[in-house]
N, C-alpha and C. Protein backbone atom coordinates (compact mmCIF):
# COMPACT_ATOMS: atom_id res chain seq x y z
N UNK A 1 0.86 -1.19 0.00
CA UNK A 1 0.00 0.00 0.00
C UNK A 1 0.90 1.24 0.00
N UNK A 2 0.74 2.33 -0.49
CA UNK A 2 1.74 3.38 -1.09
C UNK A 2 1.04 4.43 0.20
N UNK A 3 2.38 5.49 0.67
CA UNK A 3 2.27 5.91 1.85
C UNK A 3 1.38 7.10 1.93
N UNK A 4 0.47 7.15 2.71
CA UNK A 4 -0.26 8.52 2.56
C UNK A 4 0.95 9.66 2.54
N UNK A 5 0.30 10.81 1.31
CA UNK A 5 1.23 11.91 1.57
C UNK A 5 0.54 12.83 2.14
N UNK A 6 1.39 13.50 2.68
CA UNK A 6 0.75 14.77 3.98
C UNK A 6 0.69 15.57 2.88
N UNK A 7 -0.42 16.91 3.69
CA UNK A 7 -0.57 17.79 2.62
C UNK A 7 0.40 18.94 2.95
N UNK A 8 0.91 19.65 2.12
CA UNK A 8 2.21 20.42 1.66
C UNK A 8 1.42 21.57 2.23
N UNK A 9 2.29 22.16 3.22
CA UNK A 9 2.24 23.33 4.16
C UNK A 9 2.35 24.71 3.04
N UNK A 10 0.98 25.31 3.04
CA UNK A 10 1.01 26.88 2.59
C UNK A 10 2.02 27.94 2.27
N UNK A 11 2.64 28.98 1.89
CA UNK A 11 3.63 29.55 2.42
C UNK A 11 2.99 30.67 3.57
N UNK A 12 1.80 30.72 2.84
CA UNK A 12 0.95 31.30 3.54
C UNK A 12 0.58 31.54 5.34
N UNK A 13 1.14 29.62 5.67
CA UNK A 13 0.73 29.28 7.06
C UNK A 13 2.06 29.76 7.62
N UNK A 14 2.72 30.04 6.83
CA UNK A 14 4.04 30.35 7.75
C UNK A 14 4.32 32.19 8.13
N UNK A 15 4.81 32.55 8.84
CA UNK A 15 5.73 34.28 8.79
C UNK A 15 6.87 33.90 9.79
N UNK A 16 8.12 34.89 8.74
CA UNK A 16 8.95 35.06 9.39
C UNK A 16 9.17 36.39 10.28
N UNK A 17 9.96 35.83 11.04
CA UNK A 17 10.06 37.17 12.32
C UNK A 17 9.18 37.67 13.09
N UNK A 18 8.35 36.75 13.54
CA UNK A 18 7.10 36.96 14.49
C UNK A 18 5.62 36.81 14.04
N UNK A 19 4.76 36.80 14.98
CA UNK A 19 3.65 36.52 14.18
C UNK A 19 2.80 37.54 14.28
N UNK A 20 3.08 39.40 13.94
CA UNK A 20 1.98 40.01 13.88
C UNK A 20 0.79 40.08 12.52
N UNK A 21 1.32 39.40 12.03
CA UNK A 21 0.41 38.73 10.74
C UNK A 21 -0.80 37.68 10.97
N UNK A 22 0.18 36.64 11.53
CA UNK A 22 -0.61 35.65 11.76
C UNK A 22 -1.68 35.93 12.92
N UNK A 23 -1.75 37.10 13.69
CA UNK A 23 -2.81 37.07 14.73
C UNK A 23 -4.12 37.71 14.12
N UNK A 24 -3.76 38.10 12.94
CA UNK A 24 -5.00 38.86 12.91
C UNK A 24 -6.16 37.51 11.71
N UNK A 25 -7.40 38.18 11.61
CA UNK A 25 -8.34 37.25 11.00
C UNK A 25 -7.97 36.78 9.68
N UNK A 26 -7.24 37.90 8.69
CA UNK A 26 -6.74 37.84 7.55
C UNK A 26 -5.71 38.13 7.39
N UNK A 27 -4.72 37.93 6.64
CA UNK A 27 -3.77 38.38 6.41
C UNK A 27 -3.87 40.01 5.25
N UNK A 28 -3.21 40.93 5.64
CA UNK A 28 -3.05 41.92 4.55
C UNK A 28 -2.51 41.21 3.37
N UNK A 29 -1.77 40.34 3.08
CA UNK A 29 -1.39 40.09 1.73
C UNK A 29 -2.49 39.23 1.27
N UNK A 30 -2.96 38.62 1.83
CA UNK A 30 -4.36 37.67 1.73
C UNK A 30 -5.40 38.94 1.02
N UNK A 31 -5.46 40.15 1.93
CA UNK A 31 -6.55 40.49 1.57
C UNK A 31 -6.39 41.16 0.24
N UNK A 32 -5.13 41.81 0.16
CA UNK A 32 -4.98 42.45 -1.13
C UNK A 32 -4.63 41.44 -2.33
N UNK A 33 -4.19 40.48 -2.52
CA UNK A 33 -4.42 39.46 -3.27
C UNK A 33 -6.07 39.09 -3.61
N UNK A 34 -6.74 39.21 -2.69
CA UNK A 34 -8.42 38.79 -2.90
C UNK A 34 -9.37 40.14 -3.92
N UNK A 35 -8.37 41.10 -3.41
CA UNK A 35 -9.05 42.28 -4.16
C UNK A 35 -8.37 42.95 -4.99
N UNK A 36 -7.22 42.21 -5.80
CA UNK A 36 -6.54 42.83 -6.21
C UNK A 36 -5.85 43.83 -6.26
N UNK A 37 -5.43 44.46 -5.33
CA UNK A 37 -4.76 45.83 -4.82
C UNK A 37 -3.08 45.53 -5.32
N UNK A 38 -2.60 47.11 -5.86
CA UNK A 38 -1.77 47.33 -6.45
C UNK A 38 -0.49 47.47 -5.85
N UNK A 39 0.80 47.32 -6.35
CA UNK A 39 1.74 47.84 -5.27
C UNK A 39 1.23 48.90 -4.40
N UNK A 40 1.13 49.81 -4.29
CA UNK A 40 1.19 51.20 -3.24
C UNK A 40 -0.26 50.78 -2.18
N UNK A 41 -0.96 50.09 -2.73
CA UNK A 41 -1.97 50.24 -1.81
C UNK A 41 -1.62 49.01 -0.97
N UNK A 42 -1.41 47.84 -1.51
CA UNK A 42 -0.76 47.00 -0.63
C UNK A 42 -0.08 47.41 0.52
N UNK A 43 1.50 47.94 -0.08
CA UNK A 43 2.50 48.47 1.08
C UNK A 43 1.51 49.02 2.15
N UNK A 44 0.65 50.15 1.64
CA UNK A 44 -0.03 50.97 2.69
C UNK A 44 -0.82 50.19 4.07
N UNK A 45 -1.86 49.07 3.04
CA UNK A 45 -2.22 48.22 3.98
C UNK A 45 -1.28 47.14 4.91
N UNK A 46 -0.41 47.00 4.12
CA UNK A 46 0.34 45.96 5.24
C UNK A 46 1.00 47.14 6.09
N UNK A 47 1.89 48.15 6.01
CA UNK A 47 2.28 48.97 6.88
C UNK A 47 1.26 49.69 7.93
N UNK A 48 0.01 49.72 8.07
CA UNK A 48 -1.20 50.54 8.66
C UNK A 48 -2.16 49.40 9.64
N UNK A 49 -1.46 48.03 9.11
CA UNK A 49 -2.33 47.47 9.73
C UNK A 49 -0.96 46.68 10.90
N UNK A 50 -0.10 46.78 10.81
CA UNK A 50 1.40 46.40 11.76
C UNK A 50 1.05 46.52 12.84
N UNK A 51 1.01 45.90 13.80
CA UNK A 51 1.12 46.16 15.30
C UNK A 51 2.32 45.31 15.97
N UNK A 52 3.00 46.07 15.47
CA UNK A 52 4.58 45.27 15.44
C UNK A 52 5.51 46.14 16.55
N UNK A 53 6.07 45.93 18.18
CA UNK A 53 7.07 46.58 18.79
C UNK A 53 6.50 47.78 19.73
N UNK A 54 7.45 48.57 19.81
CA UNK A 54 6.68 49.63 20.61
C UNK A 54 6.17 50.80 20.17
N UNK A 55 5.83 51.97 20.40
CA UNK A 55 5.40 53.04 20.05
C UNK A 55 6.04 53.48 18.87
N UNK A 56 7.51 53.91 19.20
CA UNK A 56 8.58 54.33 18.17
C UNK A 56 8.62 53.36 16.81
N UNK A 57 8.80 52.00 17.05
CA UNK A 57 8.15 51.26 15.93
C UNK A 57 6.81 51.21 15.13
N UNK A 58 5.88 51.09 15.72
CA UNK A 58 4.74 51.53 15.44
C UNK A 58 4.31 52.98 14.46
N UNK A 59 5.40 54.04 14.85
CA UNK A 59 5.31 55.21 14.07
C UNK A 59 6.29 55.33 13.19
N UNK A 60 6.96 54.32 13.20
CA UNK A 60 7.89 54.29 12.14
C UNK A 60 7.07 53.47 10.60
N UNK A 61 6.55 52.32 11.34
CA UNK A 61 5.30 51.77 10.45
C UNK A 61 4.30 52.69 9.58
N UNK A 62 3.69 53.86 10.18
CA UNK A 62 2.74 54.38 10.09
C UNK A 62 3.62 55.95 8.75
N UNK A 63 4.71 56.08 9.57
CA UNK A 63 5.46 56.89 8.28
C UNK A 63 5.76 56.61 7.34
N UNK A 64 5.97 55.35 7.07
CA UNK A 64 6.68 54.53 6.17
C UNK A 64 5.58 53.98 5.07
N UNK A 65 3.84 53.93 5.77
CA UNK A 65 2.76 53.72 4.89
C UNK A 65 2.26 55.49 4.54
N UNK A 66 2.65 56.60 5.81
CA UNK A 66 2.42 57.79 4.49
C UNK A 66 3.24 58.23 3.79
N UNK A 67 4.44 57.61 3.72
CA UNK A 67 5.45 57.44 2.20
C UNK A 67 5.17 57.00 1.23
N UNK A 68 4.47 56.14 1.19
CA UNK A 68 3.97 55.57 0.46
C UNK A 68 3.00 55.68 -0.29
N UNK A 69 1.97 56.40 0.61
CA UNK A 69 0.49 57.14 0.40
C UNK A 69 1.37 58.42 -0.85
N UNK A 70 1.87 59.01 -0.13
CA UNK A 70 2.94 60.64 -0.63
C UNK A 70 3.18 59.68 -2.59
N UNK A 71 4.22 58.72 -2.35
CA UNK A 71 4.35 58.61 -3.67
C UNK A 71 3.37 57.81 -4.53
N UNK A 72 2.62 57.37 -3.82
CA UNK A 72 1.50 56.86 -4.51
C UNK A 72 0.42 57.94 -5.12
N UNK A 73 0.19 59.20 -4.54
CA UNK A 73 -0.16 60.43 -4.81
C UNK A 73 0.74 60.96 -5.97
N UNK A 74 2.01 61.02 -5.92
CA UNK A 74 2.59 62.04 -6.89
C UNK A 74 2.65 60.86 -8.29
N UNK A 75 2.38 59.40 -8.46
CA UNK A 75 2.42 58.67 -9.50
C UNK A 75 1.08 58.86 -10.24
N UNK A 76 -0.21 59.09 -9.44
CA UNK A 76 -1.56 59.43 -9.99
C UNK A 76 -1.13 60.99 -10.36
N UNK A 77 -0.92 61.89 -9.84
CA UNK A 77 -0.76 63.43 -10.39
C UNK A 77 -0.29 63.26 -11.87
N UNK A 78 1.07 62.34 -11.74
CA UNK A 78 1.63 62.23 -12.91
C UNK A 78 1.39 61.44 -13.60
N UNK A 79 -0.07 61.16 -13.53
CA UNK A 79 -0.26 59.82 -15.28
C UNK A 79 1.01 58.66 -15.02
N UNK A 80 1.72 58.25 -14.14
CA UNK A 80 2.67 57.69 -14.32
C UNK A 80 1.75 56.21 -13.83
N UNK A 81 0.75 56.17 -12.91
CA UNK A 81 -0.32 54.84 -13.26
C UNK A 81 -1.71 55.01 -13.43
């Protein structure tokens, strides 16, 4: 009889470097994959939804998604998407 094979682990089920991903209901890359969201809006959502460290981290997160917001703004001004 030939050996049951296990089923092949997600990459999905996994994160590296902690699990503030994995605690929440969905994953941000989950969700923007489901709705198709573009580079910039992605970054934004995965950076906005972080609850990663302490305060100073946390606002480093939150600058780093209105960087993002900022050049995601000046690529629509400019027809550039």
């Amino acid at each position: 009889m030939p050996a049951k094979k296990l089923p092949e682990k997600s990459a999905f089920d996994v994160q590296v470097g902690g699990d503030h991903y994995k605690t929440m209901a969905i994953q941000p890359v989950e969700f923007a994959l489901a709705n198709k969201l573009d580079f910039f809006q992605k970054d934004i959502l995965k950076y906005t939804t972080r609850r990663k460290g302490d305060k100073a981290k946390r606002l480093e997160d939150l600058n780093k998604a209105k960087h993002y917001l900022d050049m995601y703004i000046e690529a629509v001004t400019k027809d550039q998407i």
